[in-house]
Protein backbone atom coordinates (compact mmCIF):
# COMPACT_ATOMS: atom_id res chain seq x y z
CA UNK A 1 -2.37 -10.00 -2.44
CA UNK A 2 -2.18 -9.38 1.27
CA UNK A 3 1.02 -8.24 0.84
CA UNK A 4 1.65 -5.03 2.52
CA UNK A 5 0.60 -5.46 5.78
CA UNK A 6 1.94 -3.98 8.84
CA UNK A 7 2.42 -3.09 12.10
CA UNK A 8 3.29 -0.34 14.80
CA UNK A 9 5.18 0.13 18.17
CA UNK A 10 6.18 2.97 19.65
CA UNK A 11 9.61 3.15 21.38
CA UNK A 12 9.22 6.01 23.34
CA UNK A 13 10.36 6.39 26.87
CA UNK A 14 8.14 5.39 29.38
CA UNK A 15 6.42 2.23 27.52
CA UNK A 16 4.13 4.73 26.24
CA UNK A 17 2.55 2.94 23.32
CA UNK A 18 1.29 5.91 21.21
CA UNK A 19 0.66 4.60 17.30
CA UNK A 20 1.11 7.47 14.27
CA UNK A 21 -2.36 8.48 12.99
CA UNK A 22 -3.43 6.01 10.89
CA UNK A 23 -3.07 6.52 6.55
CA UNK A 24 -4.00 5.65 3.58
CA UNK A 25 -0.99 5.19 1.34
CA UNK A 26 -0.62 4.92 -2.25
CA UNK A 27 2.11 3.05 -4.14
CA UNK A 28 2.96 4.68 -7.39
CA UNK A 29 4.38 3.09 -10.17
CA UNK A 30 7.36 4.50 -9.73
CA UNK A 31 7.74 3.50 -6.50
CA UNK A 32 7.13 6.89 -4.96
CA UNK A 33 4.33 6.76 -1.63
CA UNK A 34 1.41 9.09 -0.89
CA UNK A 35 -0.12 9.13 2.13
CA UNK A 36 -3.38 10.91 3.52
CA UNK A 37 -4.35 11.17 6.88
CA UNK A 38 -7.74 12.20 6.04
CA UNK A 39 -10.39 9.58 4.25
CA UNK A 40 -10.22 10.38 0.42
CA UNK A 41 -11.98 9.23 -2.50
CA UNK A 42 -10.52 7.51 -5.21
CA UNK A 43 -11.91 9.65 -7.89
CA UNK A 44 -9.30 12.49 -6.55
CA UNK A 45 -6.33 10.43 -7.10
CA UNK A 46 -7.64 9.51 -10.48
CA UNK A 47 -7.95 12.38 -11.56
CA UNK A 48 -4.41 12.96 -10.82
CA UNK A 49 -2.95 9.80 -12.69
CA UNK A 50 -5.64 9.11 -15.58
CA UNK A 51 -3.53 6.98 -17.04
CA UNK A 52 -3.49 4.34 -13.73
CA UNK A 53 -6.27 2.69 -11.85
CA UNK A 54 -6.32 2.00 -7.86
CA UNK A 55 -5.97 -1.67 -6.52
CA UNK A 56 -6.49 -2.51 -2.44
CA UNK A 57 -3.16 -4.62 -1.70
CA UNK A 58 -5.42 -6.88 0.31
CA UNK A 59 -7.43 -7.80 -2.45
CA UNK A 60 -4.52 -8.86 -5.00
CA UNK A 61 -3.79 -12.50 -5.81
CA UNK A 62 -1.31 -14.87 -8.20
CA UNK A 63 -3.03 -15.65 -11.32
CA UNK A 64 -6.25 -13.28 -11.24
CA UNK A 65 -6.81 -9.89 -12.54
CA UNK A 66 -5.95 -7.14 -10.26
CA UNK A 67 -9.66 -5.88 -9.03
CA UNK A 68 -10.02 -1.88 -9.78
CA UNK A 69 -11.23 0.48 -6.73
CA UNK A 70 -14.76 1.86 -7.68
CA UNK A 71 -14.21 5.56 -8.48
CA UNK A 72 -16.89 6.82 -6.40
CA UNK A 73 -15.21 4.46 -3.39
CA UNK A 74 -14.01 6.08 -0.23
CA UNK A 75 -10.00 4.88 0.49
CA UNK A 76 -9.78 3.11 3.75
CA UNK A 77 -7.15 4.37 6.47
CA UNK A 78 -4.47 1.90 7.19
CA UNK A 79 -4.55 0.48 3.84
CA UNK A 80 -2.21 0.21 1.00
CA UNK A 81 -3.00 1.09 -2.83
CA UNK A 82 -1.05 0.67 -5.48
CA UNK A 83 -1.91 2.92 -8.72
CA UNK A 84 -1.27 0.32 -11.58
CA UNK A 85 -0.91 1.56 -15.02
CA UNK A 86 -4.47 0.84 -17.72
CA UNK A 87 -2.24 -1.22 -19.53
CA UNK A 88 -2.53 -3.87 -17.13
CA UNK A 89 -5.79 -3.80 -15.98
CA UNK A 90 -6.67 -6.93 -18.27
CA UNK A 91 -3.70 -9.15 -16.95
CA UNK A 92 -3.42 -11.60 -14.77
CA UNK A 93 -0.64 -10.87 -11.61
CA UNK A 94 1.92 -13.37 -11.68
CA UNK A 95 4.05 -14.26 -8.67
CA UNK A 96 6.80 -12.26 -10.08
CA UNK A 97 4.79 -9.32 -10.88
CA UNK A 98 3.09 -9.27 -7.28
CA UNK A 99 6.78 -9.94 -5.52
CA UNK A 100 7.85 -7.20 -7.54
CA UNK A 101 5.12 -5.36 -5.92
CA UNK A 102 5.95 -6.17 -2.53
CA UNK A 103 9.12 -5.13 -3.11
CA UNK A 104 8.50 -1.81 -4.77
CA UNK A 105 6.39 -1.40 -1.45
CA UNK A 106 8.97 -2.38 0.73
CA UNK A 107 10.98 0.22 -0.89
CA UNK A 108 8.38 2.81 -0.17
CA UNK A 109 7.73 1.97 3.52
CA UNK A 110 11.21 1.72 4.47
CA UNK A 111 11.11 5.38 4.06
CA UNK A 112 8.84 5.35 7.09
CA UNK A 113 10.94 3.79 9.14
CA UNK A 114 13.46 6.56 8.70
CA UNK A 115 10.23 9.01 9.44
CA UNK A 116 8.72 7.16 11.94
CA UNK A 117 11.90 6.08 13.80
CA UNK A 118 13.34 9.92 14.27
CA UNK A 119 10.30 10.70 15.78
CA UNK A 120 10.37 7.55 18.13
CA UNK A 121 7.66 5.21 16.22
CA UNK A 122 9.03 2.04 14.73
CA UNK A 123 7.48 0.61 11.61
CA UNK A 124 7.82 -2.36 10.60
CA UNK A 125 6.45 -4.30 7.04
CA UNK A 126 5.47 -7.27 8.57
CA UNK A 127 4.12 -9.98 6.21
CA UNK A 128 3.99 -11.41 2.84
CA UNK A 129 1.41 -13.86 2.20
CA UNK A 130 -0.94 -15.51 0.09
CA UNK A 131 2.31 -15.98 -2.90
CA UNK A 132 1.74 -19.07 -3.54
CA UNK A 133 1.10 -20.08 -7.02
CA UNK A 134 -2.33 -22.30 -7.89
């Protein structure tokens, strides 16, 4: 999908340009983020939401099925997931259903911002790509 990437500045004082600690976040279907700071596997956060698989934003895409993390795979830092319910593991992603995505992310980062920004770190959800339809 290469939807949710982004990038980080710092704004504090000084032109120091100190990043947060890089994290794995999760979008969940309700639109509520998880974030580890520490690698994780995604057995753990199956086990959590048996009902959902795990999908790497960067590898989601109009009009193809969206490709299922490997249980036994390690989650990569700096990367967004999205935990997408069983019952659409057989679909194909639309362009609605990925904006819809990038939104739902969107909705979740901003909350970072708000985070990120009180503490002097600005960031920012910087792209949307790869939307167009084949």
């Amino acid at each position: 999908m290469g939807v949710c990437a982004s990038s980080q500045h710092s704004t504090r004082k000084g032109g120091n340009s100190s990043r947060p600690p890089p994290t794995t976040k999760i979008i969940h279907p309700n639109g509520n983020l998880q974030e580890f700071r520490q690698p994780i596997k995604a057995c753990l956060i199956l086990s959590q939401n048996p009902d959902c698989f795990l999908c790497d934003s960067e590898l989601m895409y109009v009009n193809s099925r969206p490709p299922r993390v490997p249980d036994d795979e390690q989650l990569r830092l700096d990367r967004i997931y999205f935990l997408m319910p069983l019952s659409k593991s057989q679909a194909t992603l639309s362009l609605q259903e990925l904006c819809s995505l990038a939104v739902k992310a969107s909705g979740s980062l901003s909350h970072l911002n708000t985070v990120y920004s009180s503490q002097g770190i600005i960031f920012m959800f910087s792209r949307v790509q790869n939307l167009e339809v084949e």
